[in-house]
C-alpha atoms as a PDB file:
ATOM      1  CA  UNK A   1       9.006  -8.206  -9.174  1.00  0.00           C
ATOM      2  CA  UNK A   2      11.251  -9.171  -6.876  1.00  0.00           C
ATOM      3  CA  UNK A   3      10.563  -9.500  -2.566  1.00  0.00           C
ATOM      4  CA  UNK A   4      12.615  -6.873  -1.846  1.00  0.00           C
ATOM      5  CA  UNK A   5      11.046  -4.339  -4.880  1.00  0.00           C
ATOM      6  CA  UNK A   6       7.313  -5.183  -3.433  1.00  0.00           C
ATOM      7  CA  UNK A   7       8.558  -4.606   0.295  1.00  0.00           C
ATOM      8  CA  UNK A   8       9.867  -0.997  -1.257  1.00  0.00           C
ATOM      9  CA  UNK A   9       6.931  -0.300  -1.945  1.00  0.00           C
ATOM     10  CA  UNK A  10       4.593  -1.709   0.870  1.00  0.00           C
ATOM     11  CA  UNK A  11       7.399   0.076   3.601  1.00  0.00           C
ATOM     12  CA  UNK A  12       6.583   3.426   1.947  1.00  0.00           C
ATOM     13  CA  UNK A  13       2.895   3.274   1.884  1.00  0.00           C
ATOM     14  CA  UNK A  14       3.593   1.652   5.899  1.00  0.00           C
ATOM     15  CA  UNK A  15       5.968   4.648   6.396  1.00  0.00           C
ATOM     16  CA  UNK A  16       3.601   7.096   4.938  1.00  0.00           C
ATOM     17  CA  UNK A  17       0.271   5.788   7.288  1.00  0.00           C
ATOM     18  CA  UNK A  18       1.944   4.904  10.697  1.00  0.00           C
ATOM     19  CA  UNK A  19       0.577   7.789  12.453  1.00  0.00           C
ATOM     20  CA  UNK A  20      -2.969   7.408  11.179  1.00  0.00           C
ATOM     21  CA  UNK A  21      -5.085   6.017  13.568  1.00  0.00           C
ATOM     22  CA  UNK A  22      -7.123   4.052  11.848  1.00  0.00           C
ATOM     23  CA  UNK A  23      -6.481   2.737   8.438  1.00  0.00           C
ATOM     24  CA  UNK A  24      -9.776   3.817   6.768  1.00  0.00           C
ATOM     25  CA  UNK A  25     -11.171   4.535   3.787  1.00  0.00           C
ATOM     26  CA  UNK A  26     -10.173   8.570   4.551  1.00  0.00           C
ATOM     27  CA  UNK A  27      -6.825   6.762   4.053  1.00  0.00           C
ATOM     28  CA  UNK A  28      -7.051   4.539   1.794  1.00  0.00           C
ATOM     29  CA  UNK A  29      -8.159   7.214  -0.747  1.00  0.00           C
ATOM     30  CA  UNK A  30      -5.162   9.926   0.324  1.00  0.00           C
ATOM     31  CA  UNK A  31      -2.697   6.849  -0.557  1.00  0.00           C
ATOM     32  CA  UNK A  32      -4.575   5.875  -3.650  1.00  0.00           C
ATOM     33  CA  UNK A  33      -4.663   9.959  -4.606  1.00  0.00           C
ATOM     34  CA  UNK A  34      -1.081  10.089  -3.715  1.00  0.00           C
ATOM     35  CA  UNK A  35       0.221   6.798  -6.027  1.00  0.00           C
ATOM     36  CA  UNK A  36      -2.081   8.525  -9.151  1.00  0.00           C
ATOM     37  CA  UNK A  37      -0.370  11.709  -8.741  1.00  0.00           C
ATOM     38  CA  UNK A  38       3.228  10.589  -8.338  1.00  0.00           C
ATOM     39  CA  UNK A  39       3.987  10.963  -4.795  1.00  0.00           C
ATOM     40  CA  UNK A  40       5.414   7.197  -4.097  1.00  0.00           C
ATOM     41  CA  UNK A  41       7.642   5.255  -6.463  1.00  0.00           C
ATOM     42  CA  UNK A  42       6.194   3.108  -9.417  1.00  0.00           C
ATOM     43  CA  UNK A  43       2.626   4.141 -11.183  1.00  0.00           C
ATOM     44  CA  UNK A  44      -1.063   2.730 -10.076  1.00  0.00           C
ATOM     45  CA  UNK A  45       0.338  -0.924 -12.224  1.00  0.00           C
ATOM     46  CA  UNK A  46       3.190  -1.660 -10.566  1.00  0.00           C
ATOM     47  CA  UNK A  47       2.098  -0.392  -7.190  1.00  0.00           C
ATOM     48  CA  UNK A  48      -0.743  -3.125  -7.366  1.00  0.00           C
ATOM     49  CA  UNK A  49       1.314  -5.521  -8.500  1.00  0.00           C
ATOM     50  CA  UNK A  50       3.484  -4.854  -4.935  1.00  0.00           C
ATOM     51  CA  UNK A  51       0.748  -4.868  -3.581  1.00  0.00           C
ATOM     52  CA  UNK A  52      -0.816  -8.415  -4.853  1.00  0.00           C
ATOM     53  CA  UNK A  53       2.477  -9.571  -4.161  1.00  0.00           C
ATOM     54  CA  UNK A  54       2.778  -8.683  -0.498  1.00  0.00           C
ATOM     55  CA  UNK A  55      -0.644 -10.156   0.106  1.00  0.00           C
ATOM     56  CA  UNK A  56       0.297 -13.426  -1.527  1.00  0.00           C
ATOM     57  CA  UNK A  57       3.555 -12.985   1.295  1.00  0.00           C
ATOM     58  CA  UNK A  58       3.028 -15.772   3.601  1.00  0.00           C
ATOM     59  CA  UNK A  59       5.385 -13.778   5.971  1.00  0.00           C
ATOM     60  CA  UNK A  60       4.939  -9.693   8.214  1.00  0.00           C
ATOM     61  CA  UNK A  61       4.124  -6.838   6.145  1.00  0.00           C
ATOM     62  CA  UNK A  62       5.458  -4.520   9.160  1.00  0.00           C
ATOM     63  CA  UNK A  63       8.668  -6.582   9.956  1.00  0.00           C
ATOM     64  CA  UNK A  64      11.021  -3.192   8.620  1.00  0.00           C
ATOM     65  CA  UNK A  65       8.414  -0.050   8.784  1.00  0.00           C
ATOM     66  CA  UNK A  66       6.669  -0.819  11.584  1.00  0.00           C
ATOM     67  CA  UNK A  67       3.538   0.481  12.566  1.00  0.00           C
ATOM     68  CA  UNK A  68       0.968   0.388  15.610  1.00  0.00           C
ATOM     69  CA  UNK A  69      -1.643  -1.552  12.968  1.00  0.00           C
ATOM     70  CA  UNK A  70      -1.857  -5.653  13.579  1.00  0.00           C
ATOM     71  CA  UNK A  71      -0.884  -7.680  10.500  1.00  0.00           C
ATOM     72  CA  UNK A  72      -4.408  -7.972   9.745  1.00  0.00           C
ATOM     73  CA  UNK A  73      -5.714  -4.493   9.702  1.00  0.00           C
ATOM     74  CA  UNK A  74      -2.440  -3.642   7.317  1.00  0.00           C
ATOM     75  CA  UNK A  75      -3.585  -6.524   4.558  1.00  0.00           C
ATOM     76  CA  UNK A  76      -7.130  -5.523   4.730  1.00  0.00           C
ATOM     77  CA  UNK A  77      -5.888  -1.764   4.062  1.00  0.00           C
ATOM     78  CA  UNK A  78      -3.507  -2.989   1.476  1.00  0.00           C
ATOM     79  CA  UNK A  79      -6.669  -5.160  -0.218  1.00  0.00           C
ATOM     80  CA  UNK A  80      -8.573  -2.010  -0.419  1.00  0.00           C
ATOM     81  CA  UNK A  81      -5.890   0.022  -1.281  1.00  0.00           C
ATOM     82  CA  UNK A  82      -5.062  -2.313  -4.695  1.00  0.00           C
ATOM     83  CA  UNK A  83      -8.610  -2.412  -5.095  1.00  0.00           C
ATOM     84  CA  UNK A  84      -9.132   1.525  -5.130  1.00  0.00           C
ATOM     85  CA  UNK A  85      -5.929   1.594  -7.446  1.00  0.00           C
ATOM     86  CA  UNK A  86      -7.727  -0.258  -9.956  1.00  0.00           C
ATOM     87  CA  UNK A  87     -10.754   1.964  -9.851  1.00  0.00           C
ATOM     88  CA  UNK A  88      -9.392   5.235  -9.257  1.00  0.00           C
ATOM     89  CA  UNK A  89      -9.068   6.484 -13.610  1.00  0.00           C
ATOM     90  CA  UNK A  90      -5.537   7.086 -15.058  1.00  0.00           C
ATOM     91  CA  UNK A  91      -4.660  10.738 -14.415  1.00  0.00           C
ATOM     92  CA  UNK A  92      -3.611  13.115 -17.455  1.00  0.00           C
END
């Protein structure tokens, strides 16, 4: 996967949280919920595969859909994010 298909990916889930106040685990679950039913590109795989990718990024994770959150508090969102991907049970 390419930088600019992981950043696809990362600026939609950024897009989709930038109003939340905090990014906590309320959060974290309606993202994971919405990635197992279809509601952002790519399935649970490839959406942690962004995801490892962007926190492997040396670079900003809100440099094109930014967000009030510090760099910080959006890779230790995305960390639990892939992490809750890979527990959260295929759907169907």
């Amino acid at each position: 996967m390419g930088t600019d298909s992981w950043k696809g990916h990362v600026n939609g889930i950024l897009y989709a949280v930038q109003f939340d106040s905090a990014l906590d685990e309320a959060v974290v679950t309606r993202v994971a919920d919405g990635v197992a039913a279809g509601h952002y590109p790519g399935d649970r795989a490839g959406t942690r595969d962004a995801l490892d990718q962007a926190l492997r990024y040396p670079g900003p994770l809100n440099d094109q859909a930014e967000t009030h959150h510090s760099e910080d508090d959006i890779r230790a969102f995305l960390r639990r994010l892939s992490a809750a991907l890979a527990s959260t049970p295929p759907q169907g």
